[in-house]
C-alpha atoms as a PDB file:
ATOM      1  CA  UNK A   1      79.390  61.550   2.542  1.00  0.00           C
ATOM      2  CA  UNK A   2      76.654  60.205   0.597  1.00  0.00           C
ATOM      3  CA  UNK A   3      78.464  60.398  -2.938  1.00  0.00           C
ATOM      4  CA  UNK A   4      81.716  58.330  -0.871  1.00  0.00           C
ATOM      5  CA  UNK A   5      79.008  55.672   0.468  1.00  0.00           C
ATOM      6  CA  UNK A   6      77.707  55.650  -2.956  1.00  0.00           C
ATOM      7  CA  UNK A   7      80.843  54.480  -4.513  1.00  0.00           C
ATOM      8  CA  UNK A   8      82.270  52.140  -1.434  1.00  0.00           C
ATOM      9  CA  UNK A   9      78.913  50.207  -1.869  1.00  0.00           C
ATOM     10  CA  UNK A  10      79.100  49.817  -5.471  1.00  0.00           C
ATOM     11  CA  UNK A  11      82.812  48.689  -5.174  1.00  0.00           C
ATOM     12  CA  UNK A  12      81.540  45.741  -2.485  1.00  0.00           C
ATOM     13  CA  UNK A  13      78.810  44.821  -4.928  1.00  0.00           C
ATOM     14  CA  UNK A  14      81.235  45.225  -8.090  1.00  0.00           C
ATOM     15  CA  UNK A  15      83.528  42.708  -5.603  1.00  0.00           C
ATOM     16  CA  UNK A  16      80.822  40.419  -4.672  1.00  0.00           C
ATOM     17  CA  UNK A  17      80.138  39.516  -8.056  1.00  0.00           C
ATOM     18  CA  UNK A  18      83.963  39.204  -9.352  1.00  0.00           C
ATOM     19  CA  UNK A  19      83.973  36.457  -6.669  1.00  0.00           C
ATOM     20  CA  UNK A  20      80.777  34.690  -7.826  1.00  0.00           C
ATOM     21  CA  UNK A  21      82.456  34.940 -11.302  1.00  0.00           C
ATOM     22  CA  UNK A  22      85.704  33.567 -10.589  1.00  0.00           C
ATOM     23  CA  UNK A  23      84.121  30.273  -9.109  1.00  0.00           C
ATOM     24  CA  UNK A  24      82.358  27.408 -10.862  1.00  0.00           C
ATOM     25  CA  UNK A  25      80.738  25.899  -8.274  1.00  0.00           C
ATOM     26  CA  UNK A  26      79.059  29.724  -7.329  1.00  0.00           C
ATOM     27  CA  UNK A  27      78.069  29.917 -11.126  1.00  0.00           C
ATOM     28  CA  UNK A  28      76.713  26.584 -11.458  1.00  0.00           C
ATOM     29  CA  UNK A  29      74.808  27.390  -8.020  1.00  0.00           C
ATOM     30  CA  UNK A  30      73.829  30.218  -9.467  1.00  0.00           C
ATOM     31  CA  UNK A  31      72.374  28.814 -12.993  1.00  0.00           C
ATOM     32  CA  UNK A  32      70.798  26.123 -10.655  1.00  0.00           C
ATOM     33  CA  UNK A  33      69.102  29.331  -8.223  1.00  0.00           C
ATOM     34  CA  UNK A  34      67.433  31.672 -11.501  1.00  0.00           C
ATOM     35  CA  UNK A  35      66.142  28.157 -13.363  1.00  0.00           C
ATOM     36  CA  UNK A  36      64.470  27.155  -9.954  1.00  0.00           C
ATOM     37  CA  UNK A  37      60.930  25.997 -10.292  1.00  0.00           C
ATOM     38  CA  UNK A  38      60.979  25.660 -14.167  1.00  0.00           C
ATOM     39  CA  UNK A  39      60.012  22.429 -15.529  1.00  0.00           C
ATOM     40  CA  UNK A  40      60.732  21.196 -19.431  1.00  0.00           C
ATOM     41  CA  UNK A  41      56.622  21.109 -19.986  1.00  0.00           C
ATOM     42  CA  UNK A  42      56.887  24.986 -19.222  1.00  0.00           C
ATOM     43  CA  UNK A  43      56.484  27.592 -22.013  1.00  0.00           C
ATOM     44  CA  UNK A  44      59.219  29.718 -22.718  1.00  0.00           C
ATOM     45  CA  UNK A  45      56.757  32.751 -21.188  1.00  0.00           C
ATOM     46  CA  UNK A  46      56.651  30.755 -17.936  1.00  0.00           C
ATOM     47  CA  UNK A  47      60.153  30.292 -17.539  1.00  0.00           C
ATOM     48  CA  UNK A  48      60.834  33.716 -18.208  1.00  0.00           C
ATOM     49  CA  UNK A  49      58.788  34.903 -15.569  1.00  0.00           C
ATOM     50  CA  UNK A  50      60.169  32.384 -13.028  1.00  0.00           C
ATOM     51  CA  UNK A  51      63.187  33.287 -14.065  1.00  0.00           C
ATOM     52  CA  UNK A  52      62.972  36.910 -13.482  1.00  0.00           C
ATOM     53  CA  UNK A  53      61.389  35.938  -9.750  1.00  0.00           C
ATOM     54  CA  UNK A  54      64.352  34.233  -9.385  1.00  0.00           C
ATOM     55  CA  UNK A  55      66.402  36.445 -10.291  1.00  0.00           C
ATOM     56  CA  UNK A  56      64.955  39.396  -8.143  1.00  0.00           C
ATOM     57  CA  UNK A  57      65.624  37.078  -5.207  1.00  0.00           C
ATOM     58  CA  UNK A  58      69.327  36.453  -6.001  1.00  0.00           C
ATOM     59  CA  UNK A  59      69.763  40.274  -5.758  1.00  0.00           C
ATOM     60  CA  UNK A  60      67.649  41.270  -2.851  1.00  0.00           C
ATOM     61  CA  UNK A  61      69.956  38.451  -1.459  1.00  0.00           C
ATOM     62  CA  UNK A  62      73.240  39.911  -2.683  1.00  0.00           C
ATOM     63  CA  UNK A  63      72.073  43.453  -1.751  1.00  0.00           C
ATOM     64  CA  UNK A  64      71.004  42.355   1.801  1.00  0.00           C
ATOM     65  CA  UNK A  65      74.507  40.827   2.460  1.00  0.00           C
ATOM     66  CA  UNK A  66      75.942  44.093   1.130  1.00  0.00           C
ATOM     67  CA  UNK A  67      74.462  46.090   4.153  1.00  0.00           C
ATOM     68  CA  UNK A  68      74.124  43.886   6.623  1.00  0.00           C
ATOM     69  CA  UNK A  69      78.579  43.367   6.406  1.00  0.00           C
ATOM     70  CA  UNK A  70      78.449  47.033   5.820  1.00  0.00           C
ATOM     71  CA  UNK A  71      75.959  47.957   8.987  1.00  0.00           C
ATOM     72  CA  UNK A  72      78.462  44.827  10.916  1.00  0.00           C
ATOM     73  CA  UNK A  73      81.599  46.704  10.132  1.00  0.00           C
ATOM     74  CA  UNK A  74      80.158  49.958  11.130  1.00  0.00           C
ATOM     75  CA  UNK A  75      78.984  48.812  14.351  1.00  0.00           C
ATOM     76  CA  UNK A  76      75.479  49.856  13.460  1.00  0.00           C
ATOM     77  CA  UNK A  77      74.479  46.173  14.949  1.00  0.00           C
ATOM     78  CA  UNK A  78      76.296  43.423  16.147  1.00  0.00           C
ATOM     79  CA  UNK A  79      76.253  39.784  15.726  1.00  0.00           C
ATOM     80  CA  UNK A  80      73.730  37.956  17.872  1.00  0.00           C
ATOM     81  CA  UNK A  81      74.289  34.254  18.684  1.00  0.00           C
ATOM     82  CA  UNK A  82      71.929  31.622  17.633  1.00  0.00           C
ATOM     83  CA  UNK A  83      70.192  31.235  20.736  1.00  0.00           C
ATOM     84  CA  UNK A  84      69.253  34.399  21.028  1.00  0.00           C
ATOM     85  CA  UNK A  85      68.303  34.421  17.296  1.00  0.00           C
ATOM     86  CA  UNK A  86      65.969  31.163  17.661  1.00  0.00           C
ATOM     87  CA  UNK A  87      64.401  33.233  20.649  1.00  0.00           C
ATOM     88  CA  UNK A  88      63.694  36.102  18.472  1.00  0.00           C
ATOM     89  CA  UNK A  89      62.453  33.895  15.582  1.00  0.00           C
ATOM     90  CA  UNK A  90      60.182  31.427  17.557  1.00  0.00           C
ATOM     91  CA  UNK A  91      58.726  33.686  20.482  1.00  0.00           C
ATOM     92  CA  UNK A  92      55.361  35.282  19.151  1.00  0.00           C
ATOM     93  CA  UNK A  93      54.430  38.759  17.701  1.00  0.00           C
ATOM     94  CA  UNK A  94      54.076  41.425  20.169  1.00  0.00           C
ATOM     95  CA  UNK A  95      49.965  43.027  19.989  1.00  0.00           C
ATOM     96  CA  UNK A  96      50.124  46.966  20.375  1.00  0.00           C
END
């Protein structure tokens, strides 16, 4: 089972990124996303490393849409609507 989830998640991140790809307006979204923050009076070092930041946020992004349609599709969780998501978001941590 692992070795077939293996390969059905690579194939939906392989797909995710054959989409991006095939649009302009993703790509130029995309350029827009890993050059955030930079500025023409930064070195090339400091554009690097905000680029890299960047960049590790794109995929944590793409990788957390991965699961969460696969966890939706499996019924693992289900949809919540957005009041109930505000609640959640705006009511205050829980002390243990």
């Amino acid at each position: 089972m692992k070795d077939l989830m293996a390969i059905a998640l690579h194939c939906m991140v392989h797909d995710e990124f054959e989409a991006m790809r095939s649009q302009d307006a993703v790509m130029g979204n995309m350029k827009k996303d890993l050059f955030w923050g930079c500025d023409k009076e930064d070195s090339k070092d400091e554009i690097y490393v905000k680029m890299i930041i960047n960049a590790m946020e794109i995929a944590a992004y793409i990788s957390l849409k991965s699961i969460t349609d696969i966890l939706l599709d499996a019924g693992v969780f289900a949809e919540i609507d957005d009041r109930r998501l505000r609640k959640i978001i705006l009511s205050p941590p829980k002390q243990d």
